[in-house]
ModelCIF file with pLDDT and N, C-alpha, C, O atoms, coordinates in Angstrom:
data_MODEL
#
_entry.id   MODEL 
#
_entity.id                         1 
_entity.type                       polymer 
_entity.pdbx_number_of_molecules   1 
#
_entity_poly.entity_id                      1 
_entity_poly.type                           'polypeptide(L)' 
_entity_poly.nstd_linkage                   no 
_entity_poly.nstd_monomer                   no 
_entity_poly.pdbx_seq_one_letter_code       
;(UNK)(UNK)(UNK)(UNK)(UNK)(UNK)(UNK)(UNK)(UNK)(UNK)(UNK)(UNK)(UNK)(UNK)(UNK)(UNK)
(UNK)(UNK)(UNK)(UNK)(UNK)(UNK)(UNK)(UNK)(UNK)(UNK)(UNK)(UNK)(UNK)(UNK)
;
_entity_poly.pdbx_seq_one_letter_code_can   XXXXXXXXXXXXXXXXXXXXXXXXXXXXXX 
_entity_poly.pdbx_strand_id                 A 
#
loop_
_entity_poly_seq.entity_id 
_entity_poly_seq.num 
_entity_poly_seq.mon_id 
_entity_poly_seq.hetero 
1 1  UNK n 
1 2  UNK n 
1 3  UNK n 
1 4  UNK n 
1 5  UNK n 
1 6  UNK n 
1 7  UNK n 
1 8  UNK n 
1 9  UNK n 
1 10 UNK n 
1 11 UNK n 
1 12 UNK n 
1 13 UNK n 
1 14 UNK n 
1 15 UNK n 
1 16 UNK n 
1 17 UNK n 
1 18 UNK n 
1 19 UNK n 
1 20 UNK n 
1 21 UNK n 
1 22 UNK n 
1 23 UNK n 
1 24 UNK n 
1 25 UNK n 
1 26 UNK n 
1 27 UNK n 
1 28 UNK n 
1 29 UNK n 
1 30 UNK n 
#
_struct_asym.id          A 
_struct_asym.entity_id   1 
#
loop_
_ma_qa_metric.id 
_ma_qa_metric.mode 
_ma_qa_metric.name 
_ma_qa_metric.software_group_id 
_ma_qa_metric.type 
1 global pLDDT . pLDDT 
2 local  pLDDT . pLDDT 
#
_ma_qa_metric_global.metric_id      1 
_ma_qa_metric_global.metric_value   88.53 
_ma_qa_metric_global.model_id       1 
_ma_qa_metric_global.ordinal_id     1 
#
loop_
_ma_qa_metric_local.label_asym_id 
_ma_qa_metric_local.label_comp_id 
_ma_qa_metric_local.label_seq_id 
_ma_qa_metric_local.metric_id 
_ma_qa_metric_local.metric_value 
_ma_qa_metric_local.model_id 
_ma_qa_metric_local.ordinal_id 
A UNK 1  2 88.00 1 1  
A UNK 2  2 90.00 1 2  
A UNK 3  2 88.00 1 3  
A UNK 4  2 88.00 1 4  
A UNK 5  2 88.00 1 5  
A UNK 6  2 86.00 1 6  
A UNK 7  2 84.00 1 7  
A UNK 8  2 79.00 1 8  
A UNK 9  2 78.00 1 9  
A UNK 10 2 84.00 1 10 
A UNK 11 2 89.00 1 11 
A UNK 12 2 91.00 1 12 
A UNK 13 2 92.00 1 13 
A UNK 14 2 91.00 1 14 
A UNK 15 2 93.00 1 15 
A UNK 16 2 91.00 1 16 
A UNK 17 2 93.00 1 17 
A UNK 18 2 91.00 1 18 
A UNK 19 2 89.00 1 19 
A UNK 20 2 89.00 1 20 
A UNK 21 2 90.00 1 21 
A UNK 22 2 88.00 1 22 
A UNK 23 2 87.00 1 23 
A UNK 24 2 92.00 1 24 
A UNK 25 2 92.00 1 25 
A UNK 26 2 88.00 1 26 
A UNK 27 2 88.00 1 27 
A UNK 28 2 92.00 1 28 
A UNK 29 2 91.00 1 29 
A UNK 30 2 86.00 1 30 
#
loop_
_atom_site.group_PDB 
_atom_site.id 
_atom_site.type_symbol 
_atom_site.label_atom_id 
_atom_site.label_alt_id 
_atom_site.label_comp_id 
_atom_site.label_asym_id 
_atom_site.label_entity_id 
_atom_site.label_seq_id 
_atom_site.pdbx_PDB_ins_code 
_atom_site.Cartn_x 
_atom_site.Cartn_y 
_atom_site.Cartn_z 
_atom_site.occupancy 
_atom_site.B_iso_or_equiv 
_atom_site.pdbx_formal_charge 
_atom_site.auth_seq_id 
_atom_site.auth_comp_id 
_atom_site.auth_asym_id 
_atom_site.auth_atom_id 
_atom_site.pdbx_PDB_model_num 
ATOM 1   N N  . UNK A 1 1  ? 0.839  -1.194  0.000  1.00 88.00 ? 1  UNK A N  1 
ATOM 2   C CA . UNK A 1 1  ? 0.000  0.000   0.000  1.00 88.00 ? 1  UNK A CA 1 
ATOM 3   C C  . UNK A 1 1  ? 0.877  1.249   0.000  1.00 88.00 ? 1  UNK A C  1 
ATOM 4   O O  . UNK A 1 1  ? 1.970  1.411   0.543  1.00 88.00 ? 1  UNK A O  1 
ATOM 5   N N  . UNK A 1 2  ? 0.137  2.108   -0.746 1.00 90.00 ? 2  UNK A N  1 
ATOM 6   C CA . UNK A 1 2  ? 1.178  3.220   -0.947 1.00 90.00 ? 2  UNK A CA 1 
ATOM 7   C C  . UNK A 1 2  ? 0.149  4.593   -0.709 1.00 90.00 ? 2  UNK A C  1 
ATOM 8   O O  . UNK A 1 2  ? -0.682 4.895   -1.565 1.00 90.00 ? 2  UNK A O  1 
ATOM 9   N N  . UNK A 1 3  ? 0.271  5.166   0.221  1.00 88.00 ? 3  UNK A N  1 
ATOM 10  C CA . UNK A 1 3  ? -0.646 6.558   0.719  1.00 88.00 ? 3  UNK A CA 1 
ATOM 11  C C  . UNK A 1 3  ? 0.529  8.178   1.062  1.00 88.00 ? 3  UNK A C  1 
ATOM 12  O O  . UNK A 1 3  ? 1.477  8.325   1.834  1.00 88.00 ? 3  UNK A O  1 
ATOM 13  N N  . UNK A 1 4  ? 0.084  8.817   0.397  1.00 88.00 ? 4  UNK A N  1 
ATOM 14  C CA . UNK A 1 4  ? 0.411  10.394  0.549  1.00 88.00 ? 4  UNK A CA 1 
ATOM 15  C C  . UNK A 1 4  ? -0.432 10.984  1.277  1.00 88.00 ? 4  UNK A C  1 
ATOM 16  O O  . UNK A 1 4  ? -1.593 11.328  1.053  1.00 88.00 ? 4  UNK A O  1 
ATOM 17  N N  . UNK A 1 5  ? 0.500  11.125  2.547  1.00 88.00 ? 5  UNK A N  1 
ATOM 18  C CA . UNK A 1 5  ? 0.280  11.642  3.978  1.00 88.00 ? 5  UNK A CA 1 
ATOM 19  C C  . UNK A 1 5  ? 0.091  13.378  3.650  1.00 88.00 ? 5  UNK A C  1 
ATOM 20  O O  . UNK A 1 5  ? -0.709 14.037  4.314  1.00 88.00 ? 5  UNK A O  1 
ATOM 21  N N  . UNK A 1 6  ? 1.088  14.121  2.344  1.00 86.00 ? 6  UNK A N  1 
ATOM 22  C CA . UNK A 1 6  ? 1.212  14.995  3.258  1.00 86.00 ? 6  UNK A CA 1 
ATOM 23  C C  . UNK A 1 6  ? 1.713  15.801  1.307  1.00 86.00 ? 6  UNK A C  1 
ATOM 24  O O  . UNK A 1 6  ? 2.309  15.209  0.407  1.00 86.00 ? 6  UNK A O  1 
ATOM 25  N N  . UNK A 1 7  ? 1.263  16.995  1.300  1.00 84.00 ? 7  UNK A N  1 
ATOM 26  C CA . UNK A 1 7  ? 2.052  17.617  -0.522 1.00 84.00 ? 7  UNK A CA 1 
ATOM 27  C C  . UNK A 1 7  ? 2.509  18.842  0.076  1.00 84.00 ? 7  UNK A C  1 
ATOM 28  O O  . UNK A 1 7  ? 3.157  19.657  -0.581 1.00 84.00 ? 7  UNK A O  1 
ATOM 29  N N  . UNK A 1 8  ? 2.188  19.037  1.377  1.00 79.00 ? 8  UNK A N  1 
ATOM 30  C CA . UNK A 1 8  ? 3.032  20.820  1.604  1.00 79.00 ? 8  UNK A CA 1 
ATOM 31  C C  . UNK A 1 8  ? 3.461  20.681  3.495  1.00 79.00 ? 8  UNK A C  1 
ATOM 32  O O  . UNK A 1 8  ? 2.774  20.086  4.326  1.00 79.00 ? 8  UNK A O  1 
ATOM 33  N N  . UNK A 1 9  ? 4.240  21.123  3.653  1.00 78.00 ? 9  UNK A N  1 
ATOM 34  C CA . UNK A 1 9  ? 5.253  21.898  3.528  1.00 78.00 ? 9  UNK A CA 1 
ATOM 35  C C  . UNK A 1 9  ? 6.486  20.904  2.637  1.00 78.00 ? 9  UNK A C  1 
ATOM 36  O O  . UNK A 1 9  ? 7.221  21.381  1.772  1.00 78.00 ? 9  UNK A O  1 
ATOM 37  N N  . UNK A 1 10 ? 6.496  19.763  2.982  1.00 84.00 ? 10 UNK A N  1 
ATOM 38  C CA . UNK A 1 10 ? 7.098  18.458  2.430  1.00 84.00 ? 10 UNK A CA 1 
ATOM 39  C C  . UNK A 1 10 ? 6.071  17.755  1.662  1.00 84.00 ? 10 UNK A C  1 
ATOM 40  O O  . UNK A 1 10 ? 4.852  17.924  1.634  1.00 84.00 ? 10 UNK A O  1 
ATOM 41  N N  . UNK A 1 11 ? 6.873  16.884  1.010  1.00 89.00 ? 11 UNK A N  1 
ATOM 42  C CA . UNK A 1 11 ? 6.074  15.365  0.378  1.00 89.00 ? 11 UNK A CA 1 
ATOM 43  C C  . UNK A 1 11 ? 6.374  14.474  1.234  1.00 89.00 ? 11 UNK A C  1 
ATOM 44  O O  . UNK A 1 11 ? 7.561  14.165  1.340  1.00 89.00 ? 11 UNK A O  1 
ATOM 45  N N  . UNK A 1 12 ? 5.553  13.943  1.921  1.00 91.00 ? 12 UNK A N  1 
ATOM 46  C CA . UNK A 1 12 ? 5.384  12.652  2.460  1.00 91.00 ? 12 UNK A CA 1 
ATOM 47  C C  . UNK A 1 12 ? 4.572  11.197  2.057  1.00 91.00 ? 12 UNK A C  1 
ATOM 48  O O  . UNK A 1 12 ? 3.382  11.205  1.743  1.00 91.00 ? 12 UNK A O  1 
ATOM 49  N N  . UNK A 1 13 ? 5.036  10.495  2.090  1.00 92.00 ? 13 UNK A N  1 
ATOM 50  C CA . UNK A 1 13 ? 4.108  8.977   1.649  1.00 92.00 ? 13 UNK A CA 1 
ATOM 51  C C  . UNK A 1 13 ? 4.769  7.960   2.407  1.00 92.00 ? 13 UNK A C  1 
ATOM 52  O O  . UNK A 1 13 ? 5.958  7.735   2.636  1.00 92.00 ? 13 UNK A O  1 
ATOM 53  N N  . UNK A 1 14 ? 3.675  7.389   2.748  1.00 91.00 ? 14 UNK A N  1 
ATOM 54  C CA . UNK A 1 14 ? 3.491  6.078   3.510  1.00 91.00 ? 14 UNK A CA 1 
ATOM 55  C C  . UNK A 1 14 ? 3.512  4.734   2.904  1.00 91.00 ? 14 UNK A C  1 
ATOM 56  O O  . UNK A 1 14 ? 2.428  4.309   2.503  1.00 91.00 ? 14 UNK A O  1 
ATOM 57  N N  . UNK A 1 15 ? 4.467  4.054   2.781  1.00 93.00 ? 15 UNK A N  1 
ATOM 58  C CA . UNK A 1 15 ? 4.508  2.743   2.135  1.00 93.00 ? 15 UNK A CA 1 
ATOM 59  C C  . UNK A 1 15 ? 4.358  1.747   3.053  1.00 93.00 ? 15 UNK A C  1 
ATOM 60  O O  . UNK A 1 15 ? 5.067  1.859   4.053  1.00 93.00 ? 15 UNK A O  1 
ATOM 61  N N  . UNK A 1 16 ? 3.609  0.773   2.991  1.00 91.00 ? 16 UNK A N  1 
ATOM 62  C CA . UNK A 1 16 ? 3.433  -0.618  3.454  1.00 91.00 ? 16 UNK A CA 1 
ATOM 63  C C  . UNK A 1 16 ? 4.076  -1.792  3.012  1.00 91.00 ? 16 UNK A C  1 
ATOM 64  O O  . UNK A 1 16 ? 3.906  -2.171  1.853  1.00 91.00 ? 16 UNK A O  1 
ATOM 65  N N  . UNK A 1 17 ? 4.834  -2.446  3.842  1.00 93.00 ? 17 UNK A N  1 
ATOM 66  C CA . UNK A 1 17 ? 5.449  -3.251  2.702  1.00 93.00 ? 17 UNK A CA 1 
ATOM 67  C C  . UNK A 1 17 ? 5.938  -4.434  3.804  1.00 93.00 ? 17 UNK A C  1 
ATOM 68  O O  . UNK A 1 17 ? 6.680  -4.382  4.785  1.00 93.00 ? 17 UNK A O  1 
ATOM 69  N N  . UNK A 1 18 ? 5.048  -5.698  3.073  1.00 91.00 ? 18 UNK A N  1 
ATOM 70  C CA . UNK A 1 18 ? 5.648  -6.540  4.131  1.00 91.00 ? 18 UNK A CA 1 
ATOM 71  C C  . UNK A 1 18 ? 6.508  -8.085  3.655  1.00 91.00 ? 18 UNK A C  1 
ATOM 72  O O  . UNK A 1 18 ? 5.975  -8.567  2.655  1.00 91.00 ? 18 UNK A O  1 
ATOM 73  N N  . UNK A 1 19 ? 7.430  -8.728  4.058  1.00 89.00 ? 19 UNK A N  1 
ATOM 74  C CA . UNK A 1 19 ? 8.958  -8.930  4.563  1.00 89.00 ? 19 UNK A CA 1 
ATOM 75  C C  . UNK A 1 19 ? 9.106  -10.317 4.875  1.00 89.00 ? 19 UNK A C  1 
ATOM 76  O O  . UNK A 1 19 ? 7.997  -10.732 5.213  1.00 89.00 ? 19 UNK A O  1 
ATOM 77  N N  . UNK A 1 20 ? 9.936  -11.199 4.917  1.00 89.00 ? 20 UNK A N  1 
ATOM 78  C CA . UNK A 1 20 ? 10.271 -11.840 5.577  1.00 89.00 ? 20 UNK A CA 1 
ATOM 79  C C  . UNK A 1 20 ? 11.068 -12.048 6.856  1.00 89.00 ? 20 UNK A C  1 
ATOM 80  O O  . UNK A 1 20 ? 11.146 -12.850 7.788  1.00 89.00 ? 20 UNK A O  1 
ATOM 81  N N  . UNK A 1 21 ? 11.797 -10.556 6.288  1.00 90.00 ? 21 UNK A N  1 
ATOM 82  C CA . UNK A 1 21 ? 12.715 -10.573 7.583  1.00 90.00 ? 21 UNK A CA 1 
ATOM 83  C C  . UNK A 1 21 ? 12.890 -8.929  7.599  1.00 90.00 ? 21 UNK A C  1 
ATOM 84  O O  . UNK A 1 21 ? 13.453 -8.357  6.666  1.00 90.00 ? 21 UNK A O  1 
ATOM 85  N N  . UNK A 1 22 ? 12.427 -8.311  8.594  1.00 88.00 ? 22 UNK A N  1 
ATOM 86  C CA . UNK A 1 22 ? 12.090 -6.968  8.823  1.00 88.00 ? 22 UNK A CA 1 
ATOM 87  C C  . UNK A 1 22 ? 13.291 -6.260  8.825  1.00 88.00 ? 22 UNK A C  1 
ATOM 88  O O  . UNK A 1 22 ? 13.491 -5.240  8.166  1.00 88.00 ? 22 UNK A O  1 
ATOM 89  N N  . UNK A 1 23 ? 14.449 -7.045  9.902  1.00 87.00 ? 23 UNK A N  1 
ATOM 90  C CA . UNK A 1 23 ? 15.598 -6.363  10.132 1.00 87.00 ? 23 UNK A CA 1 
ATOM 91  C C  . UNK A 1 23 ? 16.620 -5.958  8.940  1.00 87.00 ? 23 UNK A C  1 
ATOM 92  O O  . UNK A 1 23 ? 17.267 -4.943  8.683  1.00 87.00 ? 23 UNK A O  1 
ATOM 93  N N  . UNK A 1 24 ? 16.495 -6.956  8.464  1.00 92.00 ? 24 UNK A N  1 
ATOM 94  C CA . UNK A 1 24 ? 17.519 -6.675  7.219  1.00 92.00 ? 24 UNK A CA 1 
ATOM 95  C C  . UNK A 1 24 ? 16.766 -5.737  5.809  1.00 92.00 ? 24 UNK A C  1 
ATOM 96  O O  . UNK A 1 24 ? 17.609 -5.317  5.017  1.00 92.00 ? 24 UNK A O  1 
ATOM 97  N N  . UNK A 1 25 ? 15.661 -5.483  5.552  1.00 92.00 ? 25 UNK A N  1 
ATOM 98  C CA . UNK A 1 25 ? 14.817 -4.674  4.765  1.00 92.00 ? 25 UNK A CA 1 
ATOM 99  C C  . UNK A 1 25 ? 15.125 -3.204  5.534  1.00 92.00 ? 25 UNK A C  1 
ATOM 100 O O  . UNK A 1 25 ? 15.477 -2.166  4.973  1.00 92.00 ? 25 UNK A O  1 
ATOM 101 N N  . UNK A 1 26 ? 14.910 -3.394  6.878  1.00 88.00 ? 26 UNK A N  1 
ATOM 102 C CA . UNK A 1 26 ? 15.356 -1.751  7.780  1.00 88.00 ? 26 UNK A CA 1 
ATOM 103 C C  . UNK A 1 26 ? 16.411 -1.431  7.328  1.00 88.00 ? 26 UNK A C  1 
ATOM 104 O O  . UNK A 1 26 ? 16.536 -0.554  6.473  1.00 88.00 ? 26 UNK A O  1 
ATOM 105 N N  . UNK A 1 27 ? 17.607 -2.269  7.963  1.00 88.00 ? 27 UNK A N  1 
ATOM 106 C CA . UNK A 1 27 ? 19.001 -1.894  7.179  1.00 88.00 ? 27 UNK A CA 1 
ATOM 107 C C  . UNK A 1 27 ? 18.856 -1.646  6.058  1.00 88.00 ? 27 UNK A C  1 
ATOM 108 O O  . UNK A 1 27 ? 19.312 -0.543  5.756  1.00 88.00 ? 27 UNK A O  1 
ATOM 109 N N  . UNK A 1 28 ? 18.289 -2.339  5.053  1.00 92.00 ? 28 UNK A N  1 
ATOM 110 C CA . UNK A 1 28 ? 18.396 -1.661  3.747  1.00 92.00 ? 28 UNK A CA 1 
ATOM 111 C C  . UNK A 1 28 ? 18.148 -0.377  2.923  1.00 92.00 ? 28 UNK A C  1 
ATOM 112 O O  . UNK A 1 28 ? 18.779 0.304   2.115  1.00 92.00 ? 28 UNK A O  1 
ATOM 113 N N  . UNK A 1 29 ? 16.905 -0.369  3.522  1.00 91.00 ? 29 UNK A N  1 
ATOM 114 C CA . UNK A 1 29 ? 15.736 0.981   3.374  1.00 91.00 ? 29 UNK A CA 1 
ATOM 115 C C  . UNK A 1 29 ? 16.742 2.379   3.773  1.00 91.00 ? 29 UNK A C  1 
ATOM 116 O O  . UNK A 1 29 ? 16.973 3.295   2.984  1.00 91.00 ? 29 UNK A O  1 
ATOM 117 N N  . UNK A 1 30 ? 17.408 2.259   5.583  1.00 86.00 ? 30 UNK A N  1 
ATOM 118 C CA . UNK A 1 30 ? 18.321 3.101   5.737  1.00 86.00 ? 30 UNK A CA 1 
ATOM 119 C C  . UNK A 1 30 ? 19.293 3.359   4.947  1.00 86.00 ? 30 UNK A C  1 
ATOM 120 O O  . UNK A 1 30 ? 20.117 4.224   5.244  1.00 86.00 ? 30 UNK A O  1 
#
């Protein structure tokens, strides 16, 4: 799922996205 939180002062969007293994997708994402 993909939702836009936010078009002013910033762009923000919310992605959903699910994993097998959370930790290593975090590391990645960072």
């Amino acid at each position: 799922r993909i939702i836009r939180v936010t078009k002013e002062p910033v762009l923000a969007y919310e992605l959903a996205i699910s994993c097998p293994d959370r930790t290593a997708l975090r590391d990645a994402l960072l």
